[in-house]
Protein backbone atom coordinates (compact mmCIF):
# COMPACT_ATOMS: atom_id res chain seq x y z
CA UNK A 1 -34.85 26.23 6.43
CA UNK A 2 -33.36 22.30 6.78
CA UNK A 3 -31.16 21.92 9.46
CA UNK A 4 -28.04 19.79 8.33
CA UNK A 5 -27.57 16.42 9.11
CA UNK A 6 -24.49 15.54 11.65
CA UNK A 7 -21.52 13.74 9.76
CA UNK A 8 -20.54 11.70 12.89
CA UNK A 9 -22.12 8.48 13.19
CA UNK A 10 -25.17 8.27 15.74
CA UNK A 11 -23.89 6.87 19.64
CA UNK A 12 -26.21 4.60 21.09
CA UNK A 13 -25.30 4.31 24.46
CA UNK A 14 -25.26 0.60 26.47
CA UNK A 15 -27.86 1.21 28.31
CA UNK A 16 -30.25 1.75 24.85
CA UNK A 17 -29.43 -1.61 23.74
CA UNK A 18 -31.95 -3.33 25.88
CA UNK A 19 -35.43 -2.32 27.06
CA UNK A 20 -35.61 -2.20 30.55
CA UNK A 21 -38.63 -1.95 33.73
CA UNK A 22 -41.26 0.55 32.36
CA UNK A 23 -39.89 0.48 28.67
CA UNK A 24 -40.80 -3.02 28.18
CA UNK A 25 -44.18 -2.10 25.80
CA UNK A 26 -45.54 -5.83 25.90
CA UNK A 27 -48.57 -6.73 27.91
CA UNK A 28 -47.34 -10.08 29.02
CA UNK A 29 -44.35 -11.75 29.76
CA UNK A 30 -42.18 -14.65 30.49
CA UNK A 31 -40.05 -13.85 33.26
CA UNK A 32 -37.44 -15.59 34.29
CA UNK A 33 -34.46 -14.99 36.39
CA UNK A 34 -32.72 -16.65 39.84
CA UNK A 35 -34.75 -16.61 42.84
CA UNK A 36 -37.89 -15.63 40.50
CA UNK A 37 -40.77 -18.63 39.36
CA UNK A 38 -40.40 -18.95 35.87
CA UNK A 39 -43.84 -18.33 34.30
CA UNK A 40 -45.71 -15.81 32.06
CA UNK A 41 -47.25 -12.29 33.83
CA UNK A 42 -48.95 -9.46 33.24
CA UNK A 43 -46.23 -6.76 32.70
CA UNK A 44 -47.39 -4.88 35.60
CA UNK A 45 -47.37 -7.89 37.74
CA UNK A 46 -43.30 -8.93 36.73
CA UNK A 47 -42.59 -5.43 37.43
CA UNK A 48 -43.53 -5.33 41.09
CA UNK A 49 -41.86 -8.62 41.79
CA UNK A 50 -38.31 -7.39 39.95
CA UNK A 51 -38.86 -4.21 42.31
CA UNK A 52 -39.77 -6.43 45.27
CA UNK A 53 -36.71 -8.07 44.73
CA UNK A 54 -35.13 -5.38 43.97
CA UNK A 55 -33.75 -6.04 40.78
CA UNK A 56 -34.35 -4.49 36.96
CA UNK A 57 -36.73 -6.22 34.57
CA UNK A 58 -34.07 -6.48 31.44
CA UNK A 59 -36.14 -8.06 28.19
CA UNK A 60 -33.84 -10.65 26.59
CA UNK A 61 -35.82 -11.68 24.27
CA UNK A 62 -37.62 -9.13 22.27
CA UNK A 63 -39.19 -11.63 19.31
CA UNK A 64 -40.20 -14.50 21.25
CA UNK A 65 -43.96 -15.10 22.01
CA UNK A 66 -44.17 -13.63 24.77
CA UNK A 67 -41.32 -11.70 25.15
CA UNK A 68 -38.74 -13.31 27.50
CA UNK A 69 -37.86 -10.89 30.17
CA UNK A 70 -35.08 -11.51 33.49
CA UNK A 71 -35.06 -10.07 36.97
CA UNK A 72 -31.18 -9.15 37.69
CA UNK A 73 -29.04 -5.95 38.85
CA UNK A 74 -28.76 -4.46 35.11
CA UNK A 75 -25.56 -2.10 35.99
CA UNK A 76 -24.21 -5.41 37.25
CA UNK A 77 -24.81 -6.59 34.09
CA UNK A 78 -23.17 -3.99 32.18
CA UNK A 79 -20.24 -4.11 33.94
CA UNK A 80 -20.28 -8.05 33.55
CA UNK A 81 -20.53 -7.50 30.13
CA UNK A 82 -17.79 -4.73 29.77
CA UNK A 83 -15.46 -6.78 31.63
CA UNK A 84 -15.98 -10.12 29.49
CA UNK A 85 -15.37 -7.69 25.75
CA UNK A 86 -11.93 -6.51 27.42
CA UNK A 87 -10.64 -9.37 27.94
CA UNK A 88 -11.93 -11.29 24.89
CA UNK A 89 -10.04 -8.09 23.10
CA UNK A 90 -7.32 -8.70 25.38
CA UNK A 91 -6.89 -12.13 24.27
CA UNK A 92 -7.39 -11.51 20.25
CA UNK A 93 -3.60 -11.98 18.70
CA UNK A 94 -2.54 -9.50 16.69
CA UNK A 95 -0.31 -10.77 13.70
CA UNK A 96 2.73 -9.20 13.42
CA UNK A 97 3.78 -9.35 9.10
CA UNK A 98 7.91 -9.14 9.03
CA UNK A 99 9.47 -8.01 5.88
CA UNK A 100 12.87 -9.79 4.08
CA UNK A 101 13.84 -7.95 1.02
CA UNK A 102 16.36 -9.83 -1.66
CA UNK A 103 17.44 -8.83 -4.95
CA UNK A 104 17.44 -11.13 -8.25
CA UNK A 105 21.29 -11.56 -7.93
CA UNK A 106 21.52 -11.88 -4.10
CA UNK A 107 24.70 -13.28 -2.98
CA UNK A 108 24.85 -16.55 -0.66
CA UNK A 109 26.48 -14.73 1.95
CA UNK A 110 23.77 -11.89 1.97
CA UNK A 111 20.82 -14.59 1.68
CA UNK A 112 22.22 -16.80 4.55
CA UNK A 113 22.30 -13.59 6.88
CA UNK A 114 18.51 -13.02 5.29
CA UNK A 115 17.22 -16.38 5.75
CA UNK A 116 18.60 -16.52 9.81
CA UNK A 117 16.77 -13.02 10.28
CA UNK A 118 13.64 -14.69 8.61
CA UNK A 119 14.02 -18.04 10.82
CA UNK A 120 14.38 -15.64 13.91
CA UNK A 121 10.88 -14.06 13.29
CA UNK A 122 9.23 -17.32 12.50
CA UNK A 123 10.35 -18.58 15.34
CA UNK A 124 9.11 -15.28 17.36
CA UNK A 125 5.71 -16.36 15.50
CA UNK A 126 5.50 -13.69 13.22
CA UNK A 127 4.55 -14.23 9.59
CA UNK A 128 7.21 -13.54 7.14
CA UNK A 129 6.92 -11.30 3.96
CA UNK A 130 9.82 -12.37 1.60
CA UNK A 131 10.01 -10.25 -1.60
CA UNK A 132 12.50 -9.71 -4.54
CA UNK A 133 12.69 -6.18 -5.92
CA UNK A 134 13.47 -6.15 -9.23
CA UNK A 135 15.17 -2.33 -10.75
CA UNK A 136 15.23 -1.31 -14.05
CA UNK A 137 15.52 -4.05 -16.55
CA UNK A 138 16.60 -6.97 -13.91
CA UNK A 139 12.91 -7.09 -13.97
CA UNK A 140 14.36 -10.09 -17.25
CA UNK A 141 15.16 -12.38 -14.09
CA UNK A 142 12.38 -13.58 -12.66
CA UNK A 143 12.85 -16.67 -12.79
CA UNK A 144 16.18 -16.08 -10.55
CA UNK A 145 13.76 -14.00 -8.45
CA UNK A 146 11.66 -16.80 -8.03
CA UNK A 147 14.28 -19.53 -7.38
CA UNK A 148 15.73 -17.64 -4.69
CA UNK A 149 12.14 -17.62 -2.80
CA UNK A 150 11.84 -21.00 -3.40
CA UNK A 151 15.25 -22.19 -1.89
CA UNK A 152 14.55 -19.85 0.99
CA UNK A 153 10.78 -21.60 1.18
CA UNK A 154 12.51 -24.76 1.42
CA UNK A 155 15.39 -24.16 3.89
CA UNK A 156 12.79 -22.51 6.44
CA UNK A 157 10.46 -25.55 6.28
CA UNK A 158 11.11 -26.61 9.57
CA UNK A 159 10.01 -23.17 10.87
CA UNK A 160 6.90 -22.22 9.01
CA UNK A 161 4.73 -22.90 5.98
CA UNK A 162 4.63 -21.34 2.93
CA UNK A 163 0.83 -19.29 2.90
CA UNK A 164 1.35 -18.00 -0.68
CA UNK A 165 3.40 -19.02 -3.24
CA UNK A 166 5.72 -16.16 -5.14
CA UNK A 167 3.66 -14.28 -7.10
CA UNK A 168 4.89 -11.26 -9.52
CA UNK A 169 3.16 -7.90 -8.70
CA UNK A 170 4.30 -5.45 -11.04
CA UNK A 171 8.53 -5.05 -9.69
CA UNK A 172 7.79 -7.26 -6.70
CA UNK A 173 7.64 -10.89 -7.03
CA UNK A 174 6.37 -11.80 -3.01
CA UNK A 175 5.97 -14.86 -0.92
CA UNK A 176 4.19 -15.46 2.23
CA UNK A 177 4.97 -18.08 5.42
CA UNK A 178 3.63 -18.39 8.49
CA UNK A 179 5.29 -20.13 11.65
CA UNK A 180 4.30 -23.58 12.39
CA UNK A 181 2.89 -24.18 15.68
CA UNK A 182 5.83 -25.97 17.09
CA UNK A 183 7.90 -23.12 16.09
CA UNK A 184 5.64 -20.42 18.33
């Protein structure tokens, strides 16, 4: 009888994703490292001088010829290397898409409160998704629809630049801006 196969994706853990002291499987190799004198050994021989020091033999470089292997403090390493992905994801922006919603026959009162919401997030540096909805059969103005985006693409082009031009997409006729960098 088969045994099934697990649905959940196989974890490698960190430590798996390089070889390190006695599951290094090449005969020689460069080692390098601080405090260490760069040169190619026997494995046997790199191995007592990482323990002398004692430090892990971590292989860096699996496909060179010889392999390229470094003396260092491995969990040091790891937590070096933990440390550095936080804060690169730390520092990774995440856009934030605000949404302004008009109809074909928006009044100028109603698009001048819409337009200073839509200046207020470009200037909070958030991109802008401006859209006309057309119902029913105003669907027959579109070119209203897209006059509207226009004027509002125009007014706010102190504050951000137009990233797509409106489009029609089935009752939704959409425009994208994004701030400028003077307005962040």
């Amino acid at each position: 009888m088969r045994r099934k196969k697990s649905k959940r994706p196989s974890t490698r853990r960190k430590e798996d994703e390089h070889r390190i002291n006695q599951k290094i499987r090449a005969e020689k190799v460069r080692l390098v490292g601080d405090n260490v004198e760069m040169d190619v050994y026997p494995i046997k021989e790199a191995l007592a001088i990482a323990e002398e020091l004692g430090l892990d033999l971590v292989e860096i470089s699996p496909n060179a010829e010889p392999p390229v292997v470094k003396a260092m403090d491995y969990k040091k390493f790891l937590y070096e290397q933990k440390k550095r992905e936080k804060a690169m994801k730390a520092k990774a922006s995440k856009v934030v898409v605000k949404e302004i919603r008009f109809g074909p026959n928006t009044d100028d009162h109603d698009y001048e409160f819409k337009k200073r919401n839509a200046e207020k997030f470009l200037k909070d540096g958030a991109k802008l998704k401006a859209f006309v909805f057309f119902k029913g059969r105003s669907i027959v103005f579109k070119d209203k629809g897209e006059i509207l985006l226009l004027r509002l693409a125009t007014d706010l082009e102190e504050h951000g630049k137009v990233e797509q031009m409106p489009k029609l997409e089935g009752k939704r006729m959409t425009m994208f801006m994004a701030p400028t960098k003077k307005a962040k």
